[in-house]
N, C-alpha and C. Protein backbone atom coordinates (compact mmCIF):
# COMPACT_ATOMS: atom_id res chain seq x y z
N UNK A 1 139.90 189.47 28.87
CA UNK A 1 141.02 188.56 28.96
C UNK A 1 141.74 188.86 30.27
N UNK A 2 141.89 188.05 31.30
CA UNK A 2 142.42 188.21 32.64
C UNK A 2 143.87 187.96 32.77
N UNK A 3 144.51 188.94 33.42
CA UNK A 3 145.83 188.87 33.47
C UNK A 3 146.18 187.31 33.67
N UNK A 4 145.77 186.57 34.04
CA UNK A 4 145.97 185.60 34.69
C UNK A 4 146.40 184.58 33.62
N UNK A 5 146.18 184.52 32.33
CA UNK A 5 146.50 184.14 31.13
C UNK A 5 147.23 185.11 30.12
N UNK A 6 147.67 186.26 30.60
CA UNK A 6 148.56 186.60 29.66
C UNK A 6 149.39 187.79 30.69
N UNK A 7 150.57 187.88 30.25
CA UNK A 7 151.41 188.57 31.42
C UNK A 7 150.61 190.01 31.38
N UNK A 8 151.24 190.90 32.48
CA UNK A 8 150.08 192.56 32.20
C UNK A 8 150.59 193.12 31.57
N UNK A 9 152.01 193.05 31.40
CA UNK A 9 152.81 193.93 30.08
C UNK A 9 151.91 193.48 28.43
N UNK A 10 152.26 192.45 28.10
CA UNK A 10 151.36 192.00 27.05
C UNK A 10 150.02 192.16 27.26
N UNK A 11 149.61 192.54 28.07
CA UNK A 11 146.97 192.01 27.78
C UNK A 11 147.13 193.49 26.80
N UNK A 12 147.88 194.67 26.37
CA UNK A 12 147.09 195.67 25.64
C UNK A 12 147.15 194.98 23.97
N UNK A 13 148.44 193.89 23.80
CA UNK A 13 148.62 193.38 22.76
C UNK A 13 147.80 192.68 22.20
N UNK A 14 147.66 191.79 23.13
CA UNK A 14 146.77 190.43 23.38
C UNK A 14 145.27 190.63 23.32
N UNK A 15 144.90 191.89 23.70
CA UNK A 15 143.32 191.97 23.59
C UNK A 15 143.58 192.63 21.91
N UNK A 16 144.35 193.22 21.82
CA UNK A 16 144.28 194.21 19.58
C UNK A 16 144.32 192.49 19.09
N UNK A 17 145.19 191.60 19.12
CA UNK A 17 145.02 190.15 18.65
C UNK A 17 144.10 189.82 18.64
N UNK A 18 143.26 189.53 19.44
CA UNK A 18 141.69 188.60 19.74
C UNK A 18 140.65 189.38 19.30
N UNK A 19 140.39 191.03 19.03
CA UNK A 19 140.08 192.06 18.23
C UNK A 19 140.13 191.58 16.68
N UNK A 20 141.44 191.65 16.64
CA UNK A 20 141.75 191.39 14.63
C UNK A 20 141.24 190.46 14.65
N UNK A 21 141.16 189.13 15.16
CA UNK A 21 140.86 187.62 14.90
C UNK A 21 139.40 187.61 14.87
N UNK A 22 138.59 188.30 15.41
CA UNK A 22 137.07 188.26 15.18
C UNK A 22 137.16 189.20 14.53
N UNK A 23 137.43 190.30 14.21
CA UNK A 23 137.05 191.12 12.73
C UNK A 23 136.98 189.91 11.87
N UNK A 24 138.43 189.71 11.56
CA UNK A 24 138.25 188.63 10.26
C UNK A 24 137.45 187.19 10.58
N UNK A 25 137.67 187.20 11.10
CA UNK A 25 136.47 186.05 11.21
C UNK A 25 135.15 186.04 11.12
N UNK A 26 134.62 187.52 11.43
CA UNK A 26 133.09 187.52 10.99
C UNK A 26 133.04 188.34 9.24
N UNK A 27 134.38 188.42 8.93
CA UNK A 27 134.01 188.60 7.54
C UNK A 27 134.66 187.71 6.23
N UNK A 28 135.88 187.02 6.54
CA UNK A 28 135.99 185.73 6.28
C UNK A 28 135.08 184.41 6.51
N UNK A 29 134.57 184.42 7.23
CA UNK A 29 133.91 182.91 7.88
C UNK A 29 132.70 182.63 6.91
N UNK A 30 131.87 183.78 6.61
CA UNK A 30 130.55 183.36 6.05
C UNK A 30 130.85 183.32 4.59
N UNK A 31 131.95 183.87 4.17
CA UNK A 31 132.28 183.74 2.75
C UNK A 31 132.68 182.56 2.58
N UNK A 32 133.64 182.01 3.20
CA UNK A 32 134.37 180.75 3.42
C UNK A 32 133.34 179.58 2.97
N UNK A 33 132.56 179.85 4.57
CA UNK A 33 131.35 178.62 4.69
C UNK A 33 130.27 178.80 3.26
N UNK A 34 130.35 179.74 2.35
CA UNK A 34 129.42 180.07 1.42
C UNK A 34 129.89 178.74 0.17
N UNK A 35 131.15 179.36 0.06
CA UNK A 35 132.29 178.13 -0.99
C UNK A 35 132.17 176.74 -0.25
N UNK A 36 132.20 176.31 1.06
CA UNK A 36 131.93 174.84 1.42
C UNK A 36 131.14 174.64 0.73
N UNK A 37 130.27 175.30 1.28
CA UNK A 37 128.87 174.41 1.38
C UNK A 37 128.20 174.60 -0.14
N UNK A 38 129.14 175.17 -1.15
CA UNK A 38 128.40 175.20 -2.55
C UNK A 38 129.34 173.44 -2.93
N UNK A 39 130.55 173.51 -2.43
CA UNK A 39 131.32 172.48 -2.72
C UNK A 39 130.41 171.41 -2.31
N UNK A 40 130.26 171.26 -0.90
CA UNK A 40 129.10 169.94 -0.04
C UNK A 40 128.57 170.18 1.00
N UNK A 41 127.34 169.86 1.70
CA UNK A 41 127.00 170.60 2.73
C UNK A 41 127.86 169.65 3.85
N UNK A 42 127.86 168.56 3.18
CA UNK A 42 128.29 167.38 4.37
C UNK A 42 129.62 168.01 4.99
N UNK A 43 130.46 168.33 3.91
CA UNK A 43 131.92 168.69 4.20
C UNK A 43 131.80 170.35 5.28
N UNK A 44 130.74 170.92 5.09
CA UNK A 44 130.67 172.05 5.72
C UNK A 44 129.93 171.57 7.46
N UNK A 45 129.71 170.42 7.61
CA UNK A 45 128.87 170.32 9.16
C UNK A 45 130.10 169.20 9.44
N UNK A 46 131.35 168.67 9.18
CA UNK A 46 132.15 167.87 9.25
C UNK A 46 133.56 168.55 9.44
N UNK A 47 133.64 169.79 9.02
CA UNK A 47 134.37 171.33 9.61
C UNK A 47 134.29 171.40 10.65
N UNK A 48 132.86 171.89 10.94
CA UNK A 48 132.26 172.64 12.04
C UNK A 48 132.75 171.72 12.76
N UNK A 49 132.70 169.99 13.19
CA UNK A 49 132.38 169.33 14.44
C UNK A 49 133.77 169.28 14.57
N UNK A 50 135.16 169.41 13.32
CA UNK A 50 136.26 169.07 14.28
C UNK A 50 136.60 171.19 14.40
N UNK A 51 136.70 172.21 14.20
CA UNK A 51 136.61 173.04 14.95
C UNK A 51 135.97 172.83 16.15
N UNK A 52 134.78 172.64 16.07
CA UNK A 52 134.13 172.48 18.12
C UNK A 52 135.55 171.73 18.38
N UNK A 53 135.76 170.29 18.05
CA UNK A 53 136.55 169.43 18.92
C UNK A 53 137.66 169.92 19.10
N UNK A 54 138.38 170.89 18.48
CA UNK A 54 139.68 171.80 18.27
C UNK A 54 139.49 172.46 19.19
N UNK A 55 138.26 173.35 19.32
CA UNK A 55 138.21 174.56 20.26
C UNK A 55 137.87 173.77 21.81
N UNK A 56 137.19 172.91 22.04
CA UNK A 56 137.71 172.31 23.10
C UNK A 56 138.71 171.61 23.59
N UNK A 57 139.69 171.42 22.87
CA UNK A 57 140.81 170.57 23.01
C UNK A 57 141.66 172.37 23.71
N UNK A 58 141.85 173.06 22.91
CA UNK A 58 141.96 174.23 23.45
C UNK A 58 142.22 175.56 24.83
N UNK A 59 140.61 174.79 24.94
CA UNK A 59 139.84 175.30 25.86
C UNK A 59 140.38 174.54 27.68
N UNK A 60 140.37 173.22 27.40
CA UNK A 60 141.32 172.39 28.19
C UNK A 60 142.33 172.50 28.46
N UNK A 61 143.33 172.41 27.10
CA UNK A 61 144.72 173.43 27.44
C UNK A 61 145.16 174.45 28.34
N UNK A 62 144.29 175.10 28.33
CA UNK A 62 144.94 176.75 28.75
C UNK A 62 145.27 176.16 30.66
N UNK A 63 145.76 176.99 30.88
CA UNK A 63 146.20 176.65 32.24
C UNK A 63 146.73 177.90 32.66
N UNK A 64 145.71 178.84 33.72
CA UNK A 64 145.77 180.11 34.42
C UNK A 64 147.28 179.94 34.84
N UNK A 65 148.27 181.45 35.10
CA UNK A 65 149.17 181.57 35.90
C UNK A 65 149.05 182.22 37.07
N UNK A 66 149.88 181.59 37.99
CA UNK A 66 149.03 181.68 39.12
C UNK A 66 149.00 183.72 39.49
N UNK A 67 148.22 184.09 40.58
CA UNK A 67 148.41 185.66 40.44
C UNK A 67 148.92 185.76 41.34
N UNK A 68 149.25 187.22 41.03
CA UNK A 68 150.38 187.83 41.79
C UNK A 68 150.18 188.49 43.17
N UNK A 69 150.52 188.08 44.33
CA UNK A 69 150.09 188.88 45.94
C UNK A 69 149.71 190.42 45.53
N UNK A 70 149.03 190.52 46.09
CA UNK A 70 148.88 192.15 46.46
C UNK A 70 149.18 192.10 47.46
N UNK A 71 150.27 193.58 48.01
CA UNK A 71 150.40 193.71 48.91
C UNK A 71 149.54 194.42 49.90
N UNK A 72 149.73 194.86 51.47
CA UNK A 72 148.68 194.90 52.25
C UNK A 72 148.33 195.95 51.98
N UNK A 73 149.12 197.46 51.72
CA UNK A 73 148.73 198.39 51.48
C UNK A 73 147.91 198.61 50.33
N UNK A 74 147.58 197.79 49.11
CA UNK A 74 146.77 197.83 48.06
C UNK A 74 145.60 197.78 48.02
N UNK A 75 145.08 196.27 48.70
CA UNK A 75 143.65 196.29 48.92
C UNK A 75 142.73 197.14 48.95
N UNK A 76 141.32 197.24 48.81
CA UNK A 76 140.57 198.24 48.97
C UNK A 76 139.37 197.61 49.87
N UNK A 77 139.02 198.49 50.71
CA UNK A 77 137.89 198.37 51.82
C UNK A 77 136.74 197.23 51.14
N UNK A 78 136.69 196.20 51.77
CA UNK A 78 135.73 195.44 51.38
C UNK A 78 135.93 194.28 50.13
N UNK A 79 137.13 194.45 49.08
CA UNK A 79 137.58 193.76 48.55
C UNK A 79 138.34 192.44 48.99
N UNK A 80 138.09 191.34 47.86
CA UNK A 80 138.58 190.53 48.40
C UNK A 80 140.15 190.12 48.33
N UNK A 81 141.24 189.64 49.33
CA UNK A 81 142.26 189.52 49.33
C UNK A 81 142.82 189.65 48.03
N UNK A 82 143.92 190.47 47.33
CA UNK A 82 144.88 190.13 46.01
C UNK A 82 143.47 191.00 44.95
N UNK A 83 142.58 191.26 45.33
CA UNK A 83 141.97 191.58 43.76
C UNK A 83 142.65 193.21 43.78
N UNK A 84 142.31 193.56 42.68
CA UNK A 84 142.67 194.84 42.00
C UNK A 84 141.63 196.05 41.25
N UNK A 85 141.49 196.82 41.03
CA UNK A 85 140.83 197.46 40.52
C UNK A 85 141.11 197.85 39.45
N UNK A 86 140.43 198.05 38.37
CA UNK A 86 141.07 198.13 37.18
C UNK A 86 141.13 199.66 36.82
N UNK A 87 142.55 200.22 35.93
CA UNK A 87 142.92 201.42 36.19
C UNK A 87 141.66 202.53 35.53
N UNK A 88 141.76 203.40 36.51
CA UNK A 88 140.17 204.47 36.11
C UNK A 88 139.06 203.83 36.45
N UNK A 89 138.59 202.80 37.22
CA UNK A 89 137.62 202.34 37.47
C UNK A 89 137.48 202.27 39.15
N UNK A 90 138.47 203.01 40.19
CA UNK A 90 138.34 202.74 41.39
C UNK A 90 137.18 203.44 41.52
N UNK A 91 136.50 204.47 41.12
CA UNK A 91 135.23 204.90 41.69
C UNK A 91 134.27 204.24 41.37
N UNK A 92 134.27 203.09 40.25
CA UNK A 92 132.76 202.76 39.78
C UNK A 92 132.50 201.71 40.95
N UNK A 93 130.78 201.90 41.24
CA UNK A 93 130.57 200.70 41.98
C UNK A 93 130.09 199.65 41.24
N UNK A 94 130.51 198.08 42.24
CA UNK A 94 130.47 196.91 41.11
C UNK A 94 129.22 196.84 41.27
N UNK A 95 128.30 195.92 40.07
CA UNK A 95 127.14 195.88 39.78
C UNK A 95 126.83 194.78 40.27
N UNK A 96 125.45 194.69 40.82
CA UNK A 96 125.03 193.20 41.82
C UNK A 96 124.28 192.67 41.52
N UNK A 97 124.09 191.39 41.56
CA UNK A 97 122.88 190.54 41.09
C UNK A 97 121.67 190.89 41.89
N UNK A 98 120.48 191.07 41.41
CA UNK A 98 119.30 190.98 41.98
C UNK A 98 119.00 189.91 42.78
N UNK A 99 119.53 188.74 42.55
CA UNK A 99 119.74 187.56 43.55
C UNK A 99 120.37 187.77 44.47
N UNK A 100 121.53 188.74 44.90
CA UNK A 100 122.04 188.75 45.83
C UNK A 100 121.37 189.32 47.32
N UNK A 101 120.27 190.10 46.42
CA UNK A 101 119.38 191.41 47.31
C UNK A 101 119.04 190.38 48.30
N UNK A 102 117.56 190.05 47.41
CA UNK A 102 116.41 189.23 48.07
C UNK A 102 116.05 188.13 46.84
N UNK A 103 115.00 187.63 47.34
CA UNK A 103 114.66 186.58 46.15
C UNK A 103 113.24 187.68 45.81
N UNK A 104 112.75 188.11 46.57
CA UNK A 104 111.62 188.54 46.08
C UNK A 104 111.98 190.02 44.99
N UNK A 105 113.18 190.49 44.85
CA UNK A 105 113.64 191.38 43.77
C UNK A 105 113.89 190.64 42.35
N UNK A 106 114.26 189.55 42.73
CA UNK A 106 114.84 188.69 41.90
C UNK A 106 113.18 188.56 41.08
N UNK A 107 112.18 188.08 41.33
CA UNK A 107 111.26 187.56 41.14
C UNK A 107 110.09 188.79 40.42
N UNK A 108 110.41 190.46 40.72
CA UNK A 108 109.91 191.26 40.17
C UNK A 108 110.52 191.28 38.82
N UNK A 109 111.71 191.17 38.65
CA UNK A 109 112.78 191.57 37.60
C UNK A 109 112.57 190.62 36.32
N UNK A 110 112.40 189.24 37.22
CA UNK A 110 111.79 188.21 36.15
C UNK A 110 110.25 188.01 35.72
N UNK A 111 109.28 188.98 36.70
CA UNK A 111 108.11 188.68 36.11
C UNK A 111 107.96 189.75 35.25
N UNK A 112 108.99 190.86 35.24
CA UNK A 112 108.66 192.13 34.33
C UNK A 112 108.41 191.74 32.68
């Protein structure tokens, strides 16, 4: 979840929220859908399509805030303007696509 949708004081909250909400949801949901669909199957695939249409209505909604300058002294060698490193992670190096190499790495990786 990127700061960019939830302030940085709140993301330690905000990620335990979206945590609890899929716990219960993968142990509510199939019980749930068990009782639909003994009720009707119709009524259980007529759920599902207005959730999708819910969760994209949603999904549209959200609207990033914009981020915050980094100042000049922050940056790190080779990073791009304003990004950040996330805390305890300045030593890891970022991981790269095999596409980025060559194509012919790319092409071992996929014939493996």
């Amino acid at each position: 979840m990127p700061p960019t949708l939830v302030p940085a004081e709140l993301l330690p909250s905000a990620m335990t929220l979206r945590s609890i909400a899929s716990q219960t949801a993968q142990v509510a949901g199939p019980a749930l859908g068990g009782l639909l669909y003994g009720t009707s199957a119709a009524l259980v695939y007529l759920l599902a399509a207005g959730a999708c249409g819910s969760a994209c209505g949603c999904v549209l909604a959200i609207r990033a805030r914009p981020a915050v300058p980094a100042r000049v002294g922050d940056a790190q060698a080779g990073a791009a303007p304003g990004a950040q490193a996330a805390p305890g992670l300045e030593s890891v190096a970022p991981i790269r696509s095999p596409w980025s190499r060559s194509p012919s790495a790319a092409s071992l990786i996929c014939s493996a």
